[in-house]
N, C-alpha and C. Protein backbone atom coordinates (compact mmCIF):
# COMPACT_ATOMS: atom_id res chain seq x y z
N UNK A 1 25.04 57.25 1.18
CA UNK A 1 24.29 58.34 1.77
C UNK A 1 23.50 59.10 0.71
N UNK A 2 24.29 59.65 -0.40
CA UNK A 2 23.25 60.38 -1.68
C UNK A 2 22.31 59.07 -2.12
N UNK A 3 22.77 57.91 -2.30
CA UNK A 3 21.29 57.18 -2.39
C UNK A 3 20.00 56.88 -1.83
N UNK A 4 20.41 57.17 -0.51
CA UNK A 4 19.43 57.15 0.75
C UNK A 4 18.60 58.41 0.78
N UNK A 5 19.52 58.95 0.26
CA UNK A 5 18.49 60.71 -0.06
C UNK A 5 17.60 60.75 -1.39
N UNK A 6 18.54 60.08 -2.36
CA UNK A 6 17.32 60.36 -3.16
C UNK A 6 16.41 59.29 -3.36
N UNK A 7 16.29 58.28 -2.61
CA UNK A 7 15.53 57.07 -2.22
C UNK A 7 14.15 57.86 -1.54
N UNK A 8 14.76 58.79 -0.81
CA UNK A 8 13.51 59.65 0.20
C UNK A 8 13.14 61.11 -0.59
N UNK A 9 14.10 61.22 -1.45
CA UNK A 9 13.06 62.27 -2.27
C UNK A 9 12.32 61.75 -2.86
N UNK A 10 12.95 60.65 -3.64
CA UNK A 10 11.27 60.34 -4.71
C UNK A 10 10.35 59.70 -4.46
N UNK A 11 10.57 58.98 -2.55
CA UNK A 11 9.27 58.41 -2.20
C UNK A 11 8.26 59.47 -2.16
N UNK A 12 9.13 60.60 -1.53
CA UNK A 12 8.04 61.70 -0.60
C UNK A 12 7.72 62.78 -2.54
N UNK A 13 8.43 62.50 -3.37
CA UNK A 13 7.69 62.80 -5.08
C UNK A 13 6.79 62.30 -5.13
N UNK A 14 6.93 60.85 -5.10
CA UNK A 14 6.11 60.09 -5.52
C UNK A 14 4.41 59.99 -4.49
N UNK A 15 4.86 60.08 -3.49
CA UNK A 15 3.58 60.54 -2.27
C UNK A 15 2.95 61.58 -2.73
N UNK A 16 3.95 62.59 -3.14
CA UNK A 16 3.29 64.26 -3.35
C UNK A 16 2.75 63.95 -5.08
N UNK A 17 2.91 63.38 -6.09
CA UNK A 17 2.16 63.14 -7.54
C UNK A 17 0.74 62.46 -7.04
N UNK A 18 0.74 61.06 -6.37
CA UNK A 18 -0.23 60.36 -6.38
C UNK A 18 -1.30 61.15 -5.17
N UNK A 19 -1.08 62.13 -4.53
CA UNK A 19 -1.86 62.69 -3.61
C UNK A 19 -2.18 64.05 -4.32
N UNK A 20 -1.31 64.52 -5.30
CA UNK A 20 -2.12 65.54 -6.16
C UNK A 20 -2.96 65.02 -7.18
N UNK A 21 -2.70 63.75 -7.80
CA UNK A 21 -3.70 63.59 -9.16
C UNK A 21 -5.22 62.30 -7.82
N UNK A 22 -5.13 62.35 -7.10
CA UNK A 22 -6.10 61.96 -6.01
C UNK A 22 -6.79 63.47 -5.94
N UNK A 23 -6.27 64.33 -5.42
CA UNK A 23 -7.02 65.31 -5.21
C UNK A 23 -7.76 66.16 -6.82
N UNK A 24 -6.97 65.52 -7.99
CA UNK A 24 -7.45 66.37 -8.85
C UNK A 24 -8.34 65.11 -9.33
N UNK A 25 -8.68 64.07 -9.51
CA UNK A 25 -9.70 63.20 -9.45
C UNK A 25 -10.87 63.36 -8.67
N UNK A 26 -10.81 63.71 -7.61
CA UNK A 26 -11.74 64.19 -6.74
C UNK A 26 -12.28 65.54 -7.08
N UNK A 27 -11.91 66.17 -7.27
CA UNK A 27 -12.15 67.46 -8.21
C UNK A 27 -13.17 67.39 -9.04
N UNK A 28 -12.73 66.64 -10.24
CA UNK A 28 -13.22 66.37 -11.56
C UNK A 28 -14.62 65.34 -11.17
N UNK A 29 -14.43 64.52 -10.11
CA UNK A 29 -15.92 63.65 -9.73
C UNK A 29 -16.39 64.33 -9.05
N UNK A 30 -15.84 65.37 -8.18
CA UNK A 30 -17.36 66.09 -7.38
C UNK A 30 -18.23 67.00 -8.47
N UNK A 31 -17.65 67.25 -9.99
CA UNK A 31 -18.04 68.35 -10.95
C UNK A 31 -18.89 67.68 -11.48
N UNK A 32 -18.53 65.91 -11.69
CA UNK A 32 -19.03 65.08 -12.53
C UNK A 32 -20.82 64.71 -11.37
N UNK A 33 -20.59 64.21 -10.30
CA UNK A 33 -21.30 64.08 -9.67
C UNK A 33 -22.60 65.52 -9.39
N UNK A 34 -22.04 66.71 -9.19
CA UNK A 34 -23.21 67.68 -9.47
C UNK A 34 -23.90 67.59 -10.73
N UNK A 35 -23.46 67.60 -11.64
CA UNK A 35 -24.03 67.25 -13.18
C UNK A 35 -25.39 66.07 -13.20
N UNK A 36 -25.29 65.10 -12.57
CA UNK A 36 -26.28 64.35 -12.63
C UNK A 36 -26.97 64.28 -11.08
N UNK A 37 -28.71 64.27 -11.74
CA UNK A 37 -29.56 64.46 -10.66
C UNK A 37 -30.49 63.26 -10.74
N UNK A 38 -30.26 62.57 -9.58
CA UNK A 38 -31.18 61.44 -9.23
C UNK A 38 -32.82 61.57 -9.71
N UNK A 39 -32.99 59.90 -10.30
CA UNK A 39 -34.38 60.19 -10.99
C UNK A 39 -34.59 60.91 -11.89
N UNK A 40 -33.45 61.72 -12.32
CA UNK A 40 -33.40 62.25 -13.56
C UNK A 40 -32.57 61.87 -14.58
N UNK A 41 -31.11 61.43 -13.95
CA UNK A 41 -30.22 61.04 -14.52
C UNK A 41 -30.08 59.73 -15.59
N UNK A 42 -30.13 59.66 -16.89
CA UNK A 42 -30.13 58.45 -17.23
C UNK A 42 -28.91 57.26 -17.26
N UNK A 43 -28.81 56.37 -17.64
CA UNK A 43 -27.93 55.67 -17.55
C UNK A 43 -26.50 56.00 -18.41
N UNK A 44 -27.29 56.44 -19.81
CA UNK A 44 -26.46 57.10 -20.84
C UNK A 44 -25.38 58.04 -19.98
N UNK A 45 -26.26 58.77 -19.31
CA UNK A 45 -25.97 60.57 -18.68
C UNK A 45 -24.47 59.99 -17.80
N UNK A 46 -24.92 58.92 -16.82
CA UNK A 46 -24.40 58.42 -16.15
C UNK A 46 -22.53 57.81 -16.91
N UNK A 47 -22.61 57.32 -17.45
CA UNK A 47 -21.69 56.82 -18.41
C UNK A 47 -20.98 57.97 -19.47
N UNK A 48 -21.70 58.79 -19.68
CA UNK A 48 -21.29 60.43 -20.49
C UNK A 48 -20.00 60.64 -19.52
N UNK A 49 -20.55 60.61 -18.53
CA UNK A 49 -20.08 61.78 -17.28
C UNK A 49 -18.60 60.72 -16.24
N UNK A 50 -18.80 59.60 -16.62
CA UNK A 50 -17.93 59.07 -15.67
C UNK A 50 -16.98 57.84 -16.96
N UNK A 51 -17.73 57.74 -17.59
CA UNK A 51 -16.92 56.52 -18.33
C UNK A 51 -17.69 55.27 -18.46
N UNK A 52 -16.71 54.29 -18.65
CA UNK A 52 -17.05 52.53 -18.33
C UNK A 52 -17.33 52.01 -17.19
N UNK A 53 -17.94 51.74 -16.42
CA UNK A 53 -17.64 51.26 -15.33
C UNK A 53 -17.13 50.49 -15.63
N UNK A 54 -16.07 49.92 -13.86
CA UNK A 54 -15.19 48.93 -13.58
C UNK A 54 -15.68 47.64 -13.56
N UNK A 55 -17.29 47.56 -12.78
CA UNK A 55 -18.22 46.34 -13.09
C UNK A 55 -19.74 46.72 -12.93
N UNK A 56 -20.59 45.84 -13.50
CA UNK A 56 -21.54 46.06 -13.39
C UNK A 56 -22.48 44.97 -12.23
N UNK A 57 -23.40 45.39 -11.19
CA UNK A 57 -23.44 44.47 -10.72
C UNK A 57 -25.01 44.66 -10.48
N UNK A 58 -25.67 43.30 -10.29
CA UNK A 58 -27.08 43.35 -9.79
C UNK A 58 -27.69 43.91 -8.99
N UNK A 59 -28.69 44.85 -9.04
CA UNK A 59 -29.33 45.50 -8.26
C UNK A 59 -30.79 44.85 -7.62
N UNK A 60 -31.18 45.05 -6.48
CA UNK A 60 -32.60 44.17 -6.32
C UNK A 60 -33.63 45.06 -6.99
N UNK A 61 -34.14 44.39 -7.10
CA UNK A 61 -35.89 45.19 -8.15
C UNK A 61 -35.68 45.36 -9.26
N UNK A 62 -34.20 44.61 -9.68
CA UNK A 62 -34.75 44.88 -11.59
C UNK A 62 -33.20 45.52 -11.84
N UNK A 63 -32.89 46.75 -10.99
CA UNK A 63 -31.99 47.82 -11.25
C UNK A 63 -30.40 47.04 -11.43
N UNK A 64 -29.43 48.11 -11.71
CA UNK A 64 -28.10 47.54 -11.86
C UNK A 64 -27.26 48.94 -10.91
N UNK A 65 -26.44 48.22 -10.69
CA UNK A 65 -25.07 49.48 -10.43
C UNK A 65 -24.28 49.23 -10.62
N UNK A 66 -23.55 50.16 -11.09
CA UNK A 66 -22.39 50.40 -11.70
C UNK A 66 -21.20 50.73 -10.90
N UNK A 67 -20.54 49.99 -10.69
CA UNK A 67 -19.19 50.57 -9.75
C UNK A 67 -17.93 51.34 -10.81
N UNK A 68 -17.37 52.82 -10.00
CA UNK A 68 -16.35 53.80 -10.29
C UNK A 68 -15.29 53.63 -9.64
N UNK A 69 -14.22 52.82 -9.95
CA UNK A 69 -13.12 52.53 -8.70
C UNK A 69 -12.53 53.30 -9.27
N UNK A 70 -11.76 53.90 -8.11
CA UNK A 70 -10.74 55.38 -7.93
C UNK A 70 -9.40 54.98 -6.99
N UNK A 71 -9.13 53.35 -6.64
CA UNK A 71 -8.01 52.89 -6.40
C UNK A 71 -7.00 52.65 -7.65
N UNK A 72 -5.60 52.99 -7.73
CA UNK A 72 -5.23 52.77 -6.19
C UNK A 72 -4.98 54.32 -5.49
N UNK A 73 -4.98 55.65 -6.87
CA UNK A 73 -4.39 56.50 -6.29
C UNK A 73 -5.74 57.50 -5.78
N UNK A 74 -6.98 57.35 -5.83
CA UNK A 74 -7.97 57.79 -5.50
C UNK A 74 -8.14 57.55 -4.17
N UNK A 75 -9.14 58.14 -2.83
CA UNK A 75 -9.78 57.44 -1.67
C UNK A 75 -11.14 57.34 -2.11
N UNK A 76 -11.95 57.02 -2.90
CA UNK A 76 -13.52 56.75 -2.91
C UNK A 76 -13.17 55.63 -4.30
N UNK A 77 -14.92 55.05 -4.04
CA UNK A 77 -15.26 54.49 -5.09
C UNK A 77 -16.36 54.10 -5.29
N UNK A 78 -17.35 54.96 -6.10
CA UNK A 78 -18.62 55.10 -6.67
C UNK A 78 -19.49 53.67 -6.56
N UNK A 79 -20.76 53.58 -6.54
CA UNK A 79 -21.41 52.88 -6.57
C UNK A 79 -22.90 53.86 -7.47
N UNK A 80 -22.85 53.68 -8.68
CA UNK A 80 -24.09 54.14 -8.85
C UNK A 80 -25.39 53.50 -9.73
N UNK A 81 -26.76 53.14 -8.64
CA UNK A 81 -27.37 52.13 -9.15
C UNK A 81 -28.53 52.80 -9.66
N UNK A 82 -28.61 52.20 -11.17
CA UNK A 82 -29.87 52.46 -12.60
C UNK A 82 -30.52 51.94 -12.00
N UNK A 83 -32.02 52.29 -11.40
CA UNK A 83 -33.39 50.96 -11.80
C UNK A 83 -33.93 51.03 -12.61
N UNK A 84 -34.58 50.14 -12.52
CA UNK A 84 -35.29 49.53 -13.85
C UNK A 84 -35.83 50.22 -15.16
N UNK A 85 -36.03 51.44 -14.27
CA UNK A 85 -36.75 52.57 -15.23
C UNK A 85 -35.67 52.98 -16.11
N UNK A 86 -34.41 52.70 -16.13
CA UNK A 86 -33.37 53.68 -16.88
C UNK A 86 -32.96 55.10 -16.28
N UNK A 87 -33.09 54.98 -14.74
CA UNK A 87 -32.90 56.39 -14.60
C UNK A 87 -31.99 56.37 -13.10
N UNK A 88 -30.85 56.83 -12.56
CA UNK A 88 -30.26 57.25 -11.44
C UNK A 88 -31.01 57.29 -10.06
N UNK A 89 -30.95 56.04 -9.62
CA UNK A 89 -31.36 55.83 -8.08
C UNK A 89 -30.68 56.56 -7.18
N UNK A 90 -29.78 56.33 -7.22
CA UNK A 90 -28.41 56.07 -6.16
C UNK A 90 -27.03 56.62 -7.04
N UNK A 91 -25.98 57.63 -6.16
CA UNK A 91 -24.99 57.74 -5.85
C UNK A 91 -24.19 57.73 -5.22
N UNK A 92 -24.04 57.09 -4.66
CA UNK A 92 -23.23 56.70 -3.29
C UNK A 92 -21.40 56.32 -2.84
N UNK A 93 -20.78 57.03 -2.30
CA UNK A 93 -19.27 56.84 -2.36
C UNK A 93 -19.60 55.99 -1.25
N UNK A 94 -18.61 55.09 -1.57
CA UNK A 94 -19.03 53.53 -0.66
C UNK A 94 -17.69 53.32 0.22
N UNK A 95 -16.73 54.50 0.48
CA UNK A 95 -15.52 53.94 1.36
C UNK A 95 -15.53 54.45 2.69
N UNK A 96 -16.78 54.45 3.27
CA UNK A 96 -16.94 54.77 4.47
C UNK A 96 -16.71 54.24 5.71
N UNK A 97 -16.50 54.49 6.84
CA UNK A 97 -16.45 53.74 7.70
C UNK A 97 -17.46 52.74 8.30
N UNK A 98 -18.77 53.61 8.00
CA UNK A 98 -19.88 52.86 8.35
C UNK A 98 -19.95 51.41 7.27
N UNK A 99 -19.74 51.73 6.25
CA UNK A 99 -19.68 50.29 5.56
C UNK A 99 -18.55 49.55 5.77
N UNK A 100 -17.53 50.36 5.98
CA UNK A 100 -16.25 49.26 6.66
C UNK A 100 -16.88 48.43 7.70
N UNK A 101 -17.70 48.84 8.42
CA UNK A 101 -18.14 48.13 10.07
C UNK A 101 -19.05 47.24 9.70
N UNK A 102 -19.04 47.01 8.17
CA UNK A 102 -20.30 46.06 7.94
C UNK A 102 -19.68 45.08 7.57
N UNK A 103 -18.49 45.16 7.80
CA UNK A 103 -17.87 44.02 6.84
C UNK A 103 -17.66 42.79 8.28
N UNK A 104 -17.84 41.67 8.48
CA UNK A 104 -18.25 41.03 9.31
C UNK A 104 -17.53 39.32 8.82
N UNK A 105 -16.82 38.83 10.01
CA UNK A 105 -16.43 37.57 9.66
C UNK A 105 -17.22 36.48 9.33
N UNK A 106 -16.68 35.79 8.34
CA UNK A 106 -17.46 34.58 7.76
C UNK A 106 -18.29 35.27 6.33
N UNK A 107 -18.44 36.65 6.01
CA UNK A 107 -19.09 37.34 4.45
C UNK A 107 -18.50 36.47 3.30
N UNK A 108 -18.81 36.61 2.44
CA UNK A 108 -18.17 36.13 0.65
C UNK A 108 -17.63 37.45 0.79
N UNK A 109 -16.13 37.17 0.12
CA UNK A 109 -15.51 38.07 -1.03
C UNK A 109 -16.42 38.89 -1.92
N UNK A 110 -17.43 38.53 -2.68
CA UNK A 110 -17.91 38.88 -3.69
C UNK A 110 -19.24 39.82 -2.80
N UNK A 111 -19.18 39.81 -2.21
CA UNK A 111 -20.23 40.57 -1.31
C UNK A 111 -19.55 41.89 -0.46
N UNK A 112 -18.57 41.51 -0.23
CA UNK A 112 -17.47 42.58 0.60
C UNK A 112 -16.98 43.50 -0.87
N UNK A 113 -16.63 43.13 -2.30
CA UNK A 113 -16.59 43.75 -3.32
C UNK A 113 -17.62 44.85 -4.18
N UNK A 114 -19.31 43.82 -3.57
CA UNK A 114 -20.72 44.59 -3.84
C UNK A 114 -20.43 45.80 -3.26
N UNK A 115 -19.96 45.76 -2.41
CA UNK A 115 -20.08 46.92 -0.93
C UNK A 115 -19.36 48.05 -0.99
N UNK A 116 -17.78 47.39 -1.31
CA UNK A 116 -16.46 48.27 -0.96
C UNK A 116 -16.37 49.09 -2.88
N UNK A 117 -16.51 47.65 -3.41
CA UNK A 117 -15.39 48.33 -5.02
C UNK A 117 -14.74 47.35 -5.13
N UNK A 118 -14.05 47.94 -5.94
CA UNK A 118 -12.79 46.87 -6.10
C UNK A 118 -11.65 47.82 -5.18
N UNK A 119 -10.68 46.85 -4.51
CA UNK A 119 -10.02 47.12 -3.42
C UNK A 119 -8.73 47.94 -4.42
N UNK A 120 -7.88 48.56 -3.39
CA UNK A 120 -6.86 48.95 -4.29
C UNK A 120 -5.24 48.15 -4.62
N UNK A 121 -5.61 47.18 -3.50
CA UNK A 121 -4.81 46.38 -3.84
C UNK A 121 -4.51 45.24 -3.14
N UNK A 122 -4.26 43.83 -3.36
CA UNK A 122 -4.54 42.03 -2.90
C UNK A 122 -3.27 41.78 -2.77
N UNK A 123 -3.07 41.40 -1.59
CA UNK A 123 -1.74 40.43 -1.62
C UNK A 123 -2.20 39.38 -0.97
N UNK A 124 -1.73 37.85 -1.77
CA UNK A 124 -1.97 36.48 -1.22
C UNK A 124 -0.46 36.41 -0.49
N UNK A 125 -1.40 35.45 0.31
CA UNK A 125 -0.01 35.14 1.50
C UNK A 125 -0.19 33.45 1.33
N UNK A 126 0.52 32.64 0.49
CA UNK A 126 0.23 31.35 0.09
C UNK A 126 0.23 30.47 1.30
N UNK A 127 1.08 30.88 2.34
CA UNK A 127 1.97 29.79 3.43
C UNK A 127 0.62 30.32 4.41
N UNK A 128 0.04 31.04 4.44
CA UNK A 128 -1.04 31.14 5.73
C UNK A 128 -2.38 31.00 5.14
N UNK A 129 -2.51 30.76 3.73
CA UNK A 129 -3.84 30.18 3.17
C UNK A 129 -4.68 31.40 3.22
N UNK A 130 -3.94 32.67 2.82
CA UNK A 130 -5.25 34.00 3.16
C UNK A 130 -4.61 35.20 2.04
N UNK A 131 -5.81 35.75 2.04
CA UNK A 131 -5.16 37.04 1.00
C UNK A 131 -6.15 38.30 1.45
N UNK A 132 -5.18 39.08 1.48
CA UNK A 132 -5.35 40.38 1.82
C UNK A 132 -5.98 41.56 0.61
N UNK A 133 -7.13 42.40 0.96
CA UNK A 133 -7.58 43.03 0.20
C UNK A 133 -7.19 44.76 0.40
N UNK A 134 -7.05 45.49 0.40
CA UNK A 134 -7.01 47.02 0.82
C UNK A 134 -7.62 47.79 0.26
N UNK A 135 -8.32 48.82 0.96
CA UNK A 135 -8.68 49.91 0.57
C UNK A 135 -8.01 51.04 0.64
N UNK A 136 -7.57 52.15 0.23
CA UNK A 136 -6.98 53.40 1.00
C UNK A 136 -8.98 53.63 0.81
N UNK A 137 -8.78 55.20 2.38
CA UNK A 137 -10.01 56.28 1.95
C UNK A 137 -9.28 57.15 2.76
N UNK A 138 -10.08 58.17 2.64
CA UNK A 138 -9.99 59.54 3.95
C UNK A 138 -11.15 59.63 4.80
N UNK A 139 -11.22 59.67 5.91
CA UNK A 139 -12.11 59.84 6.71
C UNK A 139 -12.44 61.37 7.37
N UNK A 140 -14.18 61.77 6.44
CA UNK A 140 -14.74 62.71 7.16
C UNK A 140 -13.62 63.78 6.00
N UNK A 141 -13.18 64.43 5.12
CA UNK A 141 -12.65 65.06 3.82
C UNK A 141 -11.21 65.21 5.15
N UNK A 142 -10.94 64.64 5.72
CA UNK A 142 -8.93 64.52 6.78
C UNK A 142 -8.11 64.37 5.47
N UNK A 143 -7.03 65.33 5.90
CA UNK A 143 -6.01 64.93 5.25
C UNK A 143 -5.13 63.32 5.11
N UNK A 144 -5.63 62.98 6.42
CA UNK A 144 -5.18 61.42 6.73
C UNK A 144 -5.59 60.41 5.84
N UNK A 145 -4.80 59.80 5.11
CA UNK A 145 -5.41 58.55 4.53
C UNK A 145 -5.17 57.69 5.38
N UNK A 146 -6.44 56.82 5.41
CA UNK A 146 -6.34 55.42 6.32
C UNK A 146 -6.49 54.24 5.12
N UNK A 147 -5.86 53.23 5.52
CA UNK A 147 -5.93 51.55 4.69
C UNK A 147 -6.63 51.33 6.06
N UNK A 148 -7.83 50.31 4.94
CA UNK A 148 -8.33 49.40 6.01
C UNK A 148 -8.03 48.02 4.82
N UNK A 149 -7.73 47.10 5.74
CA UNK A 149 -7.45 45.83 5.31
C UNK A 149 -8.32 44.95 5.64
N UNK A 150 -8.80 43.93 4.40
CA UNK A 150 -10.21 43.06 4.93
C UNK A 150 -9.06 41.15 4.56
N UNK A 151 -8.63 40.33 5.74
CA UNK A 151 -8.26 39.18 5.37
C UNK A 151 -9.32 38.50 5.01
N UNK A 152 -8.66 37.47 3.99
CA UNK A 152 -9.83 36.10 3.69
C UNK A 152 -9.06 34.92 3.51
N UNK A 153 -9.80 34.22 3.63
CA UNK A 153 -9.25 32.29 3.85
C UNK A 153 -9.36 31.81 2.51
N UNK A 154 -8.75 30.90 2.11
CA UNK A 154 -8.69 29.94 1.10
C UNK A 154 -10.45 29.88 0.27
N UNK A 155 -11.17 29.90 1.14
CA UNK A 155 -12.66 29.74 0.58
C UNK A 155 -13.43 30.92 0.36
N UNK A 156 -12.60 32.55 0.40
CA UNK A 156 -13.05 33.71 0.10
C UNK A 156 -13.74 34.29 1.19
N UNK A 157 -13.65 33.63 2.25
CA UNK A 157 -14.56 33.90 3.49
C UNK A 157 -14.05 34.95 4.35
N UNK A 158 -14.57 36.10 5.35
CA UNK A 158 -13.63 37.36 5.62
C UNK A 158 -13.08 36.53 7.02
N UNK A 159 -11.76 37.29 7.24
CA UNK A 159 -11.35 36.27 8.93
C UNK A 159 -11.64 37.37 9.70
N UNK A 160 -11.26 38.38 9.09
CA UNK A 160 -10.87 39.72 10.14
C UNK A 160 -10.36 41.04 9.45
N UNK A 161 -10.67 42.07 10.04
CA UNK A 161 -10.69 43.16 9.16
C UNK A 161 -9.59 44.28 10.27
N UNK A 162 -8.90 44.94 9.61
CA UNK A 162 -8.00 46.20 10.52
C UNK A 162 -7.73 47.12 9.88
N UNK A 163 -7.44 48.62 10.30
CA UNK A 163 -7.63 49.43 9.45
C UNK A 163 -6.30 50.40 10.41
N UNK A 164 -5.29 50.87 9.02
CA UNK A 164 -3.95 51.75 9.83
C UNK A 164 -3.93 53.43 9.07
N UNK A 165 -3.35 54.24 9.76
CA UNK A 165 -3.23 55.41 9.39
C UNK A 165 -1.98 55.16 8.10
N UNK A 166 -1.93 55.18 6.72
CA UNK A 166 -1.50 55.41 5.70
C UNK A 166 -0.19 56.37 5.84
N UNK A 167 0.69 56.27 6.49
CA UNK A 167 1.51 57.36 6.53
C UNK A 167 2.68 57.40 5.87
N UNK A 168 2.65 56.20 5.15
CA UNK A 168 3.73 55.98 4.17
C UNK A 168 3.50 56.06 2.62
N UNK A 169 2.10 55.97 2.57
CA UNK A 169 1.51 56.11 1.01
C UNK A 169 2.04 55.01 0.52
N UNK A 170 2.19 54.03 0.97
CA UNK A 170 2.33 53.03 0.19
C UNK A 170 1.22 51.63 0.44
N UNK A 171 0.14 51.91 0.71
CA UNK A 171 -0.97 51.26 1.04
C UNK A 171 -1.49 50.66 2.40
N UNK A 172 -0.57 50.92 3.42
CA UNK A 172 -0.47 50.50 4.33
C UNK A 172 -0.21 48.96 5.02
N UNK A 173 0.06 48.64 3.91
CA UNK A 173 0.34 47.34 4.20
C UNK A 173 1.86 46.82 5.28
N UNK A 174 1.34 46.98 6.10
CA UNK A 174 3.04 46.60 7.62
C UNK A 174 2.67 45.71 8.40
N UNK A 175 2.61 44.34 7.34
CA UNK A 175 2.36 42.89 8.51
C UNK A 175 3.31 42.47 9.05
């Protein structure tokens, strides 16, 4: 019985650390994000203010963007694309729902990654030939975190996408 208790204190610790340094991440990027102004911002400025990015990826017309992943204990994750000129196109938090709804069966992996970020966390399922990607976000600044989960097949291809209310903080993963 005292193990069972403190099994449930330090989940609901451990819920209450990773949902305060989430909220104090969010903090520190909405401070970071006022600081730089589109078309003004250089790439340097960009990288001053946020770090390394996680990857860098091709932009059309020349430009690049830079992805800010804020998984696993974050809900957003930056997308911000340089063009050509060296200067801040785009800032964009990319864990929206509207881009969730874009995610569409039969996509590449590597296209659902352009989009989302890097997920916060993959589990392969070897015996059903598929692996699971997750996002946590919050929808609309809710206290609610939601996982949305994107499956894929052996060939990286999406099967099907579902998305659960997070109420365990542990990614939502309950297949």
């Amino acid at each position: 019985m005292a193990s069972s208790l403190l099994k449930r204190i330090c989940s609901r610790l451990g819920l209450a650390t990773v949902l305060g340094a989430a909220l104090l991440l969010s903090a520190c990027d909405q401070q970071r994000i006022d600081e730089l102004e589109e078309g003004v911002a250089t790439e340097t400025d960009v990288r001053t203010k946020f770090g390394e990015p996680e990857k860098i990826w091709d932009a059309p017309g020349g430009g690049r963007t830079l992805e800010y992943n804020r998984q696993p204990a974050g809900t957003q994750n930056y997308m911000i694309t340089i063009g050509p000129d060296g200067k801040m196109s785009a800032l964009r938090q990319v864990l929206t729902p509207e881009n969730f709804a874009k995610v569409q069966p039969g996509m590449m992996m590597e296209d659902v990654r352009k989009m989302l970020g890097k997920p916060m966390k993959i589990t392969p399922f070897a015996l059903k030939k598929e692996v699971d990607y997750d996002w946590r976000y919050r929808r609309d600044q809710q206290q609610m975190i939601f996982t949305v989960t994107v499956t894929f097949d052996n060939d990286y291809r999406v099967l099907r996408t579902g998305s659960v209310l997070d109420s365990q903080g542990d990614g939502g993963n309950h297949r």
